[in-house]
Protein backbone atom coordinates (compact mmCIF):
# COMPACT_ATOMS: atom_id res chain seq x y z
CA UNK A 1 13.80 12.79 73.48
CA UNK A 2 16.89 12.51 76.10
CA UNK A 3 19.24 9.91 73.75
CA UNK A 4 22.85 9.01 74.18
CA UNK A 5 23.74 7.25 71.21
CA UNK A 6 26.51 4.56 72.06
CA UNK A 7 28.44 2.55 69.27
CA UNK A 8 31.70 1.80 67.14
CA UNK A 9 33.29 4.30 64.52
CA UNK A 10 31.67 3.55 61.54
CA UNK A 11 28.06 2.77 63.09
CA UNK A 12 25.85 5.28 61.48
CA UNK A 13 25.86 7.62 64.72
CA UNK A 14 26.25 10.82 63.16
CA UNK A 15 24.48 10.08 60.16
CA UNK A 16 21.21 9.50 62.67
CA UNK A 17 22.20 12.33 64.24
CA UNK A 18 21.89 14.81 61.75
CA UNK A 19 18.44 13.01 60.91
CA UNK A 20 16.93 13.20 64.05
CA UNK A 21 18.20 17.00 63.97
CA UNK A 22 17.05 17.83 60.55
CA UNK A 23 13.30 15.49 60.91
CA UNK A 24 12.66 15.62 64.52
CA UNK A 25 14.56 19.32 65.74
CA UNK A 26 16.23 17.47 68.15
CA UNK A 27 19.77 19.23 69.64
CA UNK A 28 22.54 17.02 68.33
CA UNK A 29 25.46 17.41 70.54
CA UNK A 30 28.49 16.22 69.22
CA UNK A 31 31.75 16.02 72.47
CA UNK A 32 34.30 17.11 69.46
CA UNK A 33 32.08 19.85 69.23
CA UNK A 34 31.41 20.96 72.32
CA UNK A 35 35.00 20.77 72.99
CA UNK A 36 35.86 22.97 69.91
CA UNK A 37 34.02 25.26 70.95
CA UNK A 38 34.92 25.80 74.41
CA UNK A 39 38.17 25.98 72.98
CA UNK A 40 37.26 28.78 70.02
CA UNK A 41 35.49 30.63 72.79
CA UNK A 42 38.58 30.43 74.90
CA UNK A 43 37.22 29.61 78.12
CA UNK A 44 39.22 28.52 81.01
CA UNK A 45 38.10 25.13 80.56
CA UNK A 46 38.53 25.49 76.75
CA UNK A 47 42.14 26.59 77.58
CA UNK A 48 42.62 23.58 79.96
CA UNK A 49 41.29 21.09 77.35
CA UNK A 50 43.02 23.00 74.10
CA UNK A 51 46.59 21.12 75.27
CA UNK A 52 45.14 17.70 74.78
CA UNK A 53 43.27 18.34 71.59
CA UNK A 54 46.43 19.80 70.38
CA UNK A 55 48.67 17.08 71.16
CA UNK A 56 45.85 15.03 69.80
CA UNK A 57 44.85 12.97 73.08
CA UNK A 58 41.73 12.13 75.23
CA UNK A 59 41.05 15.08 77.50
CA UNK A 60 40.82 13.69 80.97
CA UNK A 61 37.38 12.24 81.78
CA UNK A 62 37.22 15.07 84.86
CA UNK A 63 37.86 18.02 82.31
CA UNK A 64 35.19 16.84 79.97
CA UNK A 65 32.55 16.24 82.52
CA UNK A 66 33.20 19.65 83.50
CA UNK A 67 32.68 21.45 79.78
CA UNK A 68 29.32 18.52 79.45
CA UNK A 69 28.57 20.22 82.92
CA UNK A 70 28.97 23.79 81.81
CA UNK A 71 26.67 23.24 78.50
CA UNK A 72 23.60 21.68 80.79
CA UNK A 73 24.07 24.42 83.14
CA UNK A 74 23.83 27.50 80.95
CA UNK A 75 20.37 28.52 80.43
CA UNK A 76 19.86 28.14 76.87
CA UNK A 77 20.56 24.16 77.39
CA UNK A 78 18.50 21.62 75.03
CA UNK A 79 15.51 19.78 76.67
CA UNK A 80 15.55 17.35 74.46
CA UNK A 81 18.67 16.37 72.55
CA UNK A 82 20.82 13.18 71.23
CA UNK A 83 24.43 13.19 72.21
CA UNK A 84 27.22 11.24 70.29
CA UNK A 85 30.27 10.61 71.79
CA UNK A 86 29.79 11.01 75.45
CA UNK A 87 29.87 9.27 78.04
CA UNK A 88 32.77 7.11 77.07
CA UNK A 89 32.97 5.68 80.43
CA UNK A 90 30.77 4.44 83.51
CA UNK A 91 32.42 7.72 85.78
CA UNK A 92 31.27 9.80 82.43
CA UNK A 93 28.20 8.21 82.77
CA UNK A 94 27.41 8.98 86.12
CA UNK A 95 28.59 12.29 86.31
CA UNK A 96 26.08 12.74 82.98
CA UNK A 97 22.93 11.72 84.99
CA UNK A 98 24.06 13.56 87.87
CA UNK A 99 24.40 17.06 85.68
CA UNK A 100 21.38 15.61 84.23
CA UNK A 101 19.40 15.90 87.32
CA UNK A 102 20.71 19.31 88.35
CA UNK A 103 18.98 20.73 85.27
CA UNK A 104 15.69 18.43 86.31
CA UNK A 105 16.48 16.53 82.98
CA UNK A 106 16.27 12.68 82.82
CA UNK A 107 17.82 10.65 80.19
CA UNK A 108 15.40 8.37 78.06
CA UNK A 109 17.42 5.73 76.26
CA UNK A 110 20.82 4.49 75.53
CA UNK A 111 21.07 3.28 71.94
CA UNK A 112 23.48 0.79 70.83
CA UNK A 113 24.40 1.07 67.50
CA UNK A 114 25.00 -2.86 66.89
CA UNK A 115 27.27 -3.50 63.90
CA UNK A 116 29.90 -6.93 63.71
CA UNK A 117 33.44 -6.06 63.64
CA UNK A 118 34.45 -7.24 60.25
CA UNK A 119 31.24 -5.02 58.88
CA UNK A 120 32.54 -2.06 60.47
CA UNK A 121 35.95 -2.29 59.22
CA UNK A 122 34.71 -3.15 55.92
CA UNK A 123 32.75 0.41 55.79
CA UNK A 124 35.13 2.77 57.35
CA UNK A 125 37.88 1.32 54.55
CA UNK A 126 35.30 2.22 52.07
CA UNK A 127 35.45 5.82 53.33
CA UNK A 128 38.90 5.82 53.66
CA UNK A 129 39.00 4.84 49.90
CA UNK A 130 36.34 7.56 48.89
CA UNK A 131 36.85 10.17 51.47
CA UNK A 132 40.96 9.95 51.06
CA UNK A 133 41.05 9.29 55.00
CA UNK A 134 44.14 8.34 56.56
CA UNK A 135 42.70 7.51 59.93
CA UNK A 136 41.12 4.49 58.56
CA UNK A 137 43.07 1.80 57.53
CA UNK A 138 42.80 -1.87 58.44
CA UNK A 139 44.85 -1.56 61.32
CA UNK A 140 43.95 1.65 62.59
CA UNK A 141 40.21 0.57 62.35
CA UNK A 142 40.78 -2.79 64.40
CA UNK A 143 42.90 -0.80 67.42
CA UNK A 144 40.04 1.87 67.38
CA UNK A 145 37.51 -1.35 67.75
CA UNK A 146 39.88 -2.72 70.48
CA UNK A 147 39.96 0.86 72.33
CA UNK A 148 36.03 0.51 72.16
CA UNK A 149 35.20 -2.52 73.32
CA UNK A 150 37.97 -2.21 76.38
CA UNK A 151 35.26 0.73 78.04
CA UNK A 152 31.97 0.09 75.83
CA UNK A 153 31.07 -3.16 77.06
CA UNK A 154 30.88 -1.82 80.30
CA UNK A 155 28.78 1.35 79.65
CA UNK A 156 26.35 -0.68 77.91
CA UNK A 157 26.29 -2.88 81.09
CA UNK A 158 25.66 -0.06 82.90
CA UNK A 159 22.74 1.30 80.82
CA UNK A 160 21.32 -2.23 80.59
CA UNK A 161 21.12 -2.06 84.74
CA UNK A 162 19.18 1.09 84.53
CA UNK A 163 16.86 -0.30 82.13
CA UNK A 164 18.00 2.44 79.16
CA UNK A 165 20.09 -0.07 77.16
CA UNK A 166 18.21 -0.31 73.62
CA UNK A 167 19.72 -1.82 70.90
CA UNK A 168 19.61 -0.98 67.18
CA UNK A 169 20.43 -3.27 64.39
CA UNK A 170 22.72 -0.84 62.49
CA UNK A 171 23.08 -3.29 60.14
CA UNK A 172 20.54 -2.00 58.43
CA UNK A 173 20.02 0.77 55.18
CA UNK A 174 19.77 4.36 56.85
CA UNK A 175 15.91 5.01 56.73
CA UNK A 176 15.83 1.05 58.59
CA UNK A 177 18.05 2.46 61.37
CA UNK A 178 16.33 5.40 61.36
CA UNK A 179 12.69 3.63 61.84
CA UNK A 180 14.21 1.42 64.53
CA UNK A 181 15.20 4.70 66.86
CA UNK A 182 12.09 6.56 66.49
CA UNK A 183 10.06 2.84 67.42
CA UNK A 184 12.49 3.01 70.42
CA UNK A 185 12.64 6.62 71.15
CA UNK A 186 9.71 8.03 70.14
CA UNK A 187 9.08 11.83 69.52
C-alpha cells in the first residue's frame, strides 16, 4: 500500500491515517512531521527549512522535495506507507514519483478525500468550538479552502491522468471512510 491521501482541512485525513497505521501497520508520514524532525535533528536541510516554519510559512516546494527525498533515500525507508500532506503541487508531485522510482517504489493510489465546502467548514468550527482552536474560524476556514482548491484541482488532474485518482466519499461516518479506502487500496 503506496497511498497519498489528497483532500481539504477537515476531511478525515489524519484520522484514516492513524487507522490504516494502527489496523493495517502501514507507515503514516505526516510533511509537518517529517519537517519537525529534520528540524529537531538539526540537519542542514532541517536548518534551511527551520526559518520558514518559524516565521510560520510554506517552505519552498524545492526544500521540501529535498527532506521527502532524503526520507526515501535512507535505508530504513517504508515500503509501504500513506502520506498526508504532500505533494501539494504537480512539481511536488513529480519530483515524488521520481524519488519514488529511485528507491524502485511505485505509488498505488491517490485518494481524494471528497467533502462539500459548507460541510467542511461546518466541522472544523465544531473543533474550533471543542478543541479551543483559533486557526479555525469561519473565515480562516474559507481562505484555507480557497488556498486548496487554487493547487488541488490540479494535482487531482494530474493523478486522474495517471490513472491513480480515487475518490472517497468522506462524507461518510469514520469506519464508512475507512471501508471505502481499503475497497480501493487494498492490503
Amino acid at each position: 500500500m503506496r497511498i497519498v491521501f489528497l483532500g481539504p482541512p477537515g476531511s478525515g485525513k489524519g484520522t484514516q491515517a492513524k487507522l490504516l497505521r494502527e489496523r493495517r501497520g502501514v507507515a503514516v508520514i505526516g510533511t509537518g512531521d517529517i519537517l519537525r524532525d529534520a528540524v529537531r535533528r538539526a540537519t542542514p536541510l532541517g536548518k534551511q527549512v527551520e526559518q520558514y516554519l518559524v516565521a510560520g510559512q510554506l517552505a519552498p516546494d524545492g526544500l521540501v522535495n529535498e527532506i521527502v527525498a532524503d526520507l526515501f533515500r535512507r535505508p530504513d525507508r517504508p515500503s509501504q506507507f500513506v502520506i498526508d500532506g504532500y505533494p501539494r503541487t504537480v512539481p511536488q508531485a513529480a519530483a515524488f514519483e521520481d524519488e519514488l522510482a529511485k528507491a524502485g517504489l511505485a505509488l498505488e493510489h491517490a485518494l481524494l478525500f471528497s467533502v462539500p465546502d459548507e460541510e467542511l467548514i461546518r466541522r472544523l468550527s465544531g473543533r474550533r468550538e471543542e478543541q479551543g482552536r483559533t486557526d479555525d474560524g469561519e473565515a480562516t476556514v474559507r481562505k484555507r479552502l480557497d488556498m486548496y482548491h487554487a493547487t488541488m484541482d490540479a494535482l487531482a488532474d494530474h493523478y486522474r491522468q495517471e490513472g491513480m485518482l480515487r475518490e472517497i466519499d468522506a462524507t461518510a461516518d469514520v469506519e464508512g471512510v475507512y471501508r471505502q479506502i481499503v475497497a480501493v487500496a487494498g492490503t
